[in-house]
C-alpha atoms as a PDB file:
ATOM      1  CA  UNK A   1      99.423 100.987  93.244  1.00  0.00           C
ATOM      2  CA  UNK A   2      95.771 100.825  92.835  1.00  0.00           C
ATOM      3  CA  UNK A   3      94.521 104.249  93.822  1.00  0.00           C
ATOM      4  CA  UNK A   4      96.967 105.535  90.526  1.00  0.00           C
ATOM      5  CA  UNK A   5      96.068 102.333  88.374  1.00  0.00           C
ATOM      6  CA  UNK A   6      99.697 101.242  88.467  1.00  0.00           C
ATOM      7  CA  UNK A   7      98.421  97.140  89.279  1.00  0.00           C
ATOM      8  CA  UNK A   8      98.042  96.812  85.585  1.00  0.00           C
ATOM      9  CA  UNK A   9     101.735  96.253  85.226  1.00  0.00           C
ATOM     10  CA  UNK A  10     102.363  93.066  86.727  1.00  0.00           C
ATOM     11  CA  UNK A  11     106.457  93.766  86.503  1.00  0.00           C
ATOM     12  CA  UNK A  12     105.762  96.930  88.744  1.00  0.00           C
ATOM     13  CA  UNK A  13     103.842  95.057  90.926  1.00  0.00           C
ATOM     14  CA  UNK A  14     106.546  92.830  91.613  1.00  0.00           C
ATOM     15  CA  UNK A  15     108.986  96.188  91.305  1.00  0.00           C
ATOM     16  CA  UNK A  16     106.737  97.591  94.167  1.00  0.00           C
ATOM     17  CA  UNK A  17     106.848  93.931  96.181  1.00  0.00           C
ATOM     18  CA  UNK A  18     110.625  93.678  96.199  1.00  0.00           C
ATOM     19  CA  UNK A  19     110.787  97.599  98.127  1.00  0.00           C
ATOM     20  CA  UNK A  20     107.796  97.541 100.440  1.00  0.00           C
ATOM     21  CA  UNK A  21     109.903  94.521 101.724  1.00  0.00           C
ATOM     22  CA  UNK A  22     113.184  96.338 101.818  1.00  0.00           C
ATOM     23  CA  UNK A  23     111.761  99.070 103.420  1.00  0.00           C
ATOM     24  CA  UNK A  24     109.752  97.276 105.975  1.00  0.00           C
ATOM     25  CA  UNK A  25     110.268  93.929 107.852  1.00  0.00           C
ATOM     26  CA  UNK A  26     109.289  91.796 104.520  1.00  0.00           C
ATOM     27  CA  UNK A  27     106.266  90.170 106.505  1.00  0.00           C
ATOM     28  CA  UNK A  28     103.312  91.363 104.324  1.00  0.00           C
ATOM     29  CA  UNK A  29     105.318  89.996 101.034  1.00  0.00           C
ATOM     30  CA  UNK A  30     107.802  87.777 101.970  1.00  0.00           C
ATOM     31  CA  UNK A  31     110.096  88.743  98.897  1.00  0.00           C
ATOM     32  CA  UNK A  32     113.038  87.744  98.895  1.00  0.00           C
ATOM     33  CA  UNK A  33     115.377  89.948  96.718  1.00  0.00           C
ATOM     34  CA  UNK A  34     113.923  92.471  99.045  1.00  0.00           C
ATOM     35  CA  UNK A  35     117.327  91.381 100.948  1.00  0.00           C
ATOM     36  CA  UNK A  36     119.359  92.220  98.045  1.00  0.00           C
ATOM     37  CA  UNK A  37     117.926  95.634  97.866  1.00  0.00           C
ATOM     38  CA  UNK A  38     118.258  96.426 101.378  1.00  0.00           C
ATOM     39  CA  UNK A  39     121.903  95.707 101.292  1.00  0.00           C
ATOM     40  CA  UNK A  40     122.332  97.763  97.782  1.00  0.00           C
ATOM     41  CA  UNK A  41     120.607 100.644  99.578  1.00  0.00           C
ATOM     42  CA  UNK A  42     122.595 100.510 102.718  1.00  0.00           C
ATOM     43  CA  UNK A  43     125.834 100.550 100.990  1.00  0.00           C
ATOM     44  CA  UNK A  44     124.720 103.575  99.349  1.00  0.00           C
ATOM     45  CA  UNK A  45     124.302 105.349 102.440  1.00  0.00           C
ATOM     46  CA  UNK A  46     127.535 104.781 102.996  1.00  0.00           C
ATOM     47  CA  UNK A  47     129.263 106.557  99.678  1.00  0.00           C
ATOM     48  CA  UNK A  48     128.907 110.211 100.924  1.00  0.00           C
ATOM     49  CA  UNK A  49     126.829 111.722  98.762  1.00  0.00           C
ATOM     50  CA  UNK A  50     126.668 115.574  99.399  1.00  0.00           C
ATOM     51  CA  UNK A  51     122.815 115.600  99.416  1.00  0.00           C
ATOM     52  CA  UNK A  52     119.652 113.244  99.023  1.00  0.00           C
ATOM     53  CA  UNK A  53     119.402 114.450  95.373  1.00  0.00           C
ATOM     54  CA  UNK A  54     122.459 112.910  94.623  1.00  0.00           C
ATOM     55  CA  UNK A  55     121.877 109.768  96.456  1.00  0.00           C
ATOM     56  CA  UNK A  56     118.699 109.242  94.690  1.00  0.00           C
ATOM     57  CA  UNK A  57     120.288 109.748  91.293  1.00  0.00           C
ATOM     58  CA  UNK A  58     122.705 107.507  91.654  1.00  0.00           C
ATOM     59  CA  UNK A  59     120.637 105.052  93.038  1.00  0.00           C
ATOM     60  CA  UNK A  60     118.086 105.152  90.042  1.00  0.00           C
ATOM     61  CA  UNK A  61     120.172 102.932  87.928  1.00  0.00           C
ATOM     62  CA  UNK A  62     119.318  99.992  90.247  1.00  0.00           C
ATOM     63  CA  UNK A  63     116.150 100.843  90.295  1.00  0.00           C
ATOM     64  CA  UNK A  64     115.628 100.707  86.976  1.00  0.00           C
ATOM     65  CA  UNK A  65     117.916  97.362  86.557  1.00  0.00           C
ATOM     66  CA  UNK A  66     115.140  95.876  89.135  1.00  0.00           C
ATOM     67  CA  UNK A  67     112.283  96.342  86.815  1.00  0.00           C
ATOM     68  CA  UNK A  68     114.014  95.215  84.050  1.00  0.00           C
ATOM     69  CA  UNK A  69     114.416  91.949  86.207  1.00  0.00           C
ATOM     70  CA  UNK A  70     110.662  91.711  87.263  1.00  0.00           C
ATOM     71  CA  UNK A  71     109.735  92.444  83.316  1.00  0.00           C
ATOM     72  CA  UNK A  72     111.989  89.456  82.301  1.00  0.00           C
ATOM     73  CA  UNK A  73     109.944  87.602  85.808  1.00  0.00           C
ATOM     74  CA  UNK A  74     106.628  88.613  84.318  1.00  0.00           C
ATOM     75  CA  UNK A  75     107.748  87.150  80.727  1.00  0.00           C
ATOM     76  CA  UNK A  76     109.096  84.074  81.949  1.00  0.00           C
ATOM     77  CA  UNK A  77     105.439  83.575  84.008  1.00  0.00           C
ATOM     78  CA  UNK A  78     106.896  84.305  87.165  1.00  0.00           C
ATOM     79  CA  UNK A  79     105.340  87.066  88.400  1.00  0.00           C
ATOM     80  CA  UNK A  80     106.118  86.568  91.987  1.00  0.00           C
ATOM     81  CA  UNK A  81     109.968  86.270  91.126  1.00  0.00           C
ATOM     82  CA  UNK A  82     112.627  83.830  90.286  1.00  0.00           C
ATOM     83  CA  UNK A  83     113.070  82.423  93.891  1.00  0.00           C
ATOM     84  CA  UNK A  84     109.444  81.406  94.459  1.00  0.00           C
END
């Protein structure tokens, strides 16, 4: 996020947060809707998609509903997330 100068959007930040921890054990961030995604992501796996490219299309939507969440965060001054 830093090397590309991506920390200047505190919503991304968060956006970046919430997948490190549903990618990874969730120790370095503790984020909780990092659950959420995890379980979103696993279901997907589980749609039989022919190919990764149409995995990852699918699953963009959420993606993009998840930043829309951590913008709203950001604007309500809760840049960490609504459950901390």
């Amino acid at each position: 996020m830093k090397k590309h100068g991506l920390d200047r959007d505190a919503a991304l930040v968060l956006l970046a947060k919430i997948v490190n921890g549903a990618d990874t054990d969730n120790s370095l961030w503790n984020q909780p809707e990092s659950a959420g995604l995890e379980a979103i992501a696993e279901g997907f796996r589980h749609l039989g998609f022919k190919n990764d490219m149409e995995h990852n299309q699918a699953e963009w939507i959420v993606y993009d509903a998840i930043y829309a969440y951590c913008q709203e965060m950001v604007r309500r001054g809760k840049a960490d997330g609504q459950f901390r």
